[in-house]
C-alpha atoms as a PDB file:
ATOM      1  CA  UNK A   1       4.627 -16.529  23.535  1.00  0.00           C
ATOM      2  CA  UNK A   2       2.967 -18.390  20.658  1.00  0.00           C
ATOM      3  CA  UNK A   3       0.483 -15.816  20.100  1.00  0.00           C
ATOM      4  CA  UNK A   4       3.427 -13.481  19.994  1.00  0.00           C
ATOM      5  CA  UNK A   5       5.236 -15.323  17.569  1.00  0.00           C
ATOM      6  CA  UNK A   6       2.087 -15.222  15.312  1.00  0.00           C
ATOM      7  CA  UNK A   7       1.494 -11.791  15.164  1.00  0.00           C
ATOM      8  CA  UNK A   8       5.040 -11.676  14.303  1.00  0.00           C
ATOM      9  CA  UNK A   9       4.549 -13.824  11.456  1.00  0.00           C
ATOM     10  CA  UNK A  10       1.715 -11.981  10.403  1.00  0.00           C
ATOM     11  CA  UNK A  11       3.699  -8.918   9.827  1.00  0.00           C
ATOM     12  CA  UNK A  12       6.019 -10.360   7.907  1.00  0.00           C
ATOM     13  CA  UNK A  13       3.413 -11.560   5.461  1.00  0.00           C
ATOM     14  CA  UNK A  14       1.758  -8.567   5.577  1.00  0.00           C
ATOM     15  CA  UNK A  15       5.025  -6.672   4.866  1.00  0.00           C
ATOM     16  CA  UNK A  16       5.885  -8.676   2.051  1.00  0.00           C
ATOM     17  CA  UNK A  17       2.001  -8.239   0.409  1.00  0.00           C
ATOM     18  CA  UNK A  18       1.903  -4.507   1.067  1.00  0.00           C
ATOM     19  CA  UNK A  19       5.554  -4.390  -0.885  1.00  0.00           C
ATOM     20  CA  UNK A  20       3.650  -6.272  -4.097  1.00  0.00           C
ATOM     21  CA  UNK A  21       1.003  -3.353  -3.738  1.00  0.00           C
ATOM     22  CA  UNK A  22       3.154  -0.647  -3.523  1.00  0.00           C
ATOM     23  CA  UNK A  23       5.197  -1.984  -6.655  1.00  0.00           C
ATOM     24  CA  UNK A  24       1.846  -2.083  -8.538  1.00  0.00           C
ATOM     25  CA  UNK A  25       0.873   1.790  -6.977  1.00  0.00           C
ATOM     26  CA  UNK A  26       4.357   2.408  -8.579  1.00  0.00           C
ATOM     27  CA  UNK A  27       3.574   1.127 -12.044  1.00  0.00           C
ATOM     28  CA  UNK A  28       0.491   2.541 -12.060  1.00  0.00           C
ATOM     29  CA  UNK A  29       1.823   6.051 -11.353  1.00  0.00           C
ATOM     30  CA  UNK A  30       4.495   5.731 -13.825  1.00  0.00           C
ATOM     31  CA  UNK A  31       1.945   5.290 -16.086  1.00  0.00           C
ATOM     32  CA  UNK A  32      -0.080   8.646 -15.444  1.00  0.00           C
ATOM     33  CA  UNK A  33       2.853  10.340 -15.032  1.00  0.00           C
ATOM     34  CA  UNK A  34       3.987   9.394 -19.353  1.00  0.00           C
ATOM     35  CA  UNK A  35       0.476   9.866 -20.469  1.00  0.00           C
ATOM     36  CA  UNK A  36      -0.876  13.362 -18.055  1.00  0.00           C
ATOM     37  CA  UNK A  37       3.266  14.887 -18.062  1.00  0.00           C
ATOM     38  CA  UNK A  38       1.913  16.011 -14.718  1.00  0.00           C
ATOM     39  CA  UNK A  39       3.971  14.983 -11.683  1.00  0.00           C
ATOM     40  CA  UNK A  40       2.943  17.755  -8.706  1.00  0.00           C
ATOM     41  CA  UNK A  41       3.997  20.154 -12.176  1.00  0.00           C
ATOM     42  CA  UNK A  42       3.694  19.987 -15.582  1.00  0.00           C
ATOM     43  CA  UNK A  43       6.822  18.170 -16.913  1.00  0.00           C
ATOM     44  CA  UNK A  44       8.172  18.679 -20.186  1.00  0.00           C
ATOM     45  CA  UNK A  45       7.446  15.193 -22.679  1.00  0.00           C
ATOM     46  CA  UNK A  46      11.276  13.800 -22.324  1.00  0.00           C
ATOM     47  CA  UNK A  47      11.252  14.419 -18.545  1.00  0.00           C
ATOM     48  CA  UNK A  48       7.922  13.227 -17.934  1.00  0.00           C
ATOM     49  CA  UNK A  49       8.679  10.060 -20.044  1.00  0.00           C
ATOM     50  CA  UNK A  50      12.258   9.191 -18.647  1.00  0.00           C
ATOM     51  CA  UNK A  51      11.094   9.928 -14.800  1.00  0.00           C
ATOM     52  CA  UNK A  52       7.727   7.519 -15.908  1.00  0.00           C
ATOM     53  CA  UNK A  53      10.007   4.793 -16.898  1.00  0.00           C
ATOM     54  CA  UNK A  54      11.842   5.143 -14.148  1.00  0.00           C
ATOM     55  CA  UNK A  55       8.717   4.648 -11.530  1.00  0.00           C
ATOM     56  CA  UNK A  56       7.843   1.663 -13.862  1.00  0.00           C
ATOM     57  CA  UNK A  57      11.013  -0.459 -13.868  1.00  0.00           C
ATOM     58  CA  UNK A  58      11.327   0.357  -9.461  1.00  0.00           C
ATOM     59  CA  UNK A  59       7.749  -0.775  -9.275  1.00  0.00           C
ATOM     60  CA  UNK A  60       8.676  -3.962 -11.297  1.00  0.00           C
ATOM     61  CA  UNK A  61      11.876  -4.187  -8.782  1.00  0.00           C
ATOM     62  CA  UNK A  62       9.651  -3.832  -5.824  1.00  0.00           C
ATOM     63  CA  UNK A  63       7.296  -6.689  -7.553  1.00  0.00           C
ATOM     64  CA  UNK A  64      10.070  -9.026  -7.997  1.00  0.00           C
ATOM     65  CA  UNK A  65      11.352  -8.764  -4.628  1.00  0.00           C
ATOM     66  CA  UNK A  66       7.838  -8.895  -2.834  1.00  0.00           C
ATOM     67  CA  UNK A  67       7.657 -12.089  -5.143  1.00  0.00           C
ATOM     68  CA  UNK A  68      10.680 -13.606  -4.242  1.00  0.00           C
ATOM     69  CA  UNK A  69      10.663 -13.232  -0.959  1.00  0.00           C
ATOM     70  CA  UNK A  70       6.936 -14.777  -0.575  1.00  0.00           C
ATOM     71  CA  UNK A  71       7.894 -17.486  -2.305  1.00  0.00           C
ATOM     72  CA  UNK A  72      11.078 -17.822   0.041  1.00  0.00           C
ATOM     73  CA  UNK A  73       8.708 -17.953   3.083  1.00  0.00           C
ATOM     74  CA  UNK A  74       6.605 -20.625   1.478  1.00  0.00           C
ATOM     75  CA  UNK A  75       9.770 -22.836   1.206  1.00  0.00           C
ATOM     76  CA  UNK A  76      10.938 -22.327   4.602  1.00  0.00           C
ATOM     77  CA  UNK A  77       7.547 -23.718   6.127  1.00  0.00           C
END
């Protein structure tokens, strides 16, 4: 039971550090996608820049949260 409750745990960490990774994958492709304009097509410059932005600000969202809720684990221990 203990060793269930562990790998439960575990999960839950590991959810929360795979969400800061995928916020930074997000960033990170926001950024190709404003410099290349390529996004599975060429995009036109406004498009590329706006949809860009876009994958920037949800990757700082998904940051924040992982963040938070890390931090709210810590606390809880």
């Amino acid at each position: 039971m203990l060793l269930f409750l562990f790998f439960l745990y575990f999960c839950y960490m590991m959810f929360n550090w795979l969400s800061l990774v995928t916020g930074l994958f997000y960033i990170v492709l926001g950024i190709v996608v404003i410099i290349y304009k390529f996004f599975f097509t060429i995009l036109e410059p406004a498009i590329a820049y706006a949809m860009g932005t876009v994958l920037i600000i949800y990757g700082i969202f998904r940051i924040y949260r992982a963040i938070s809720k890390i931090k709210k684990s810590k606390n809880e221990e």
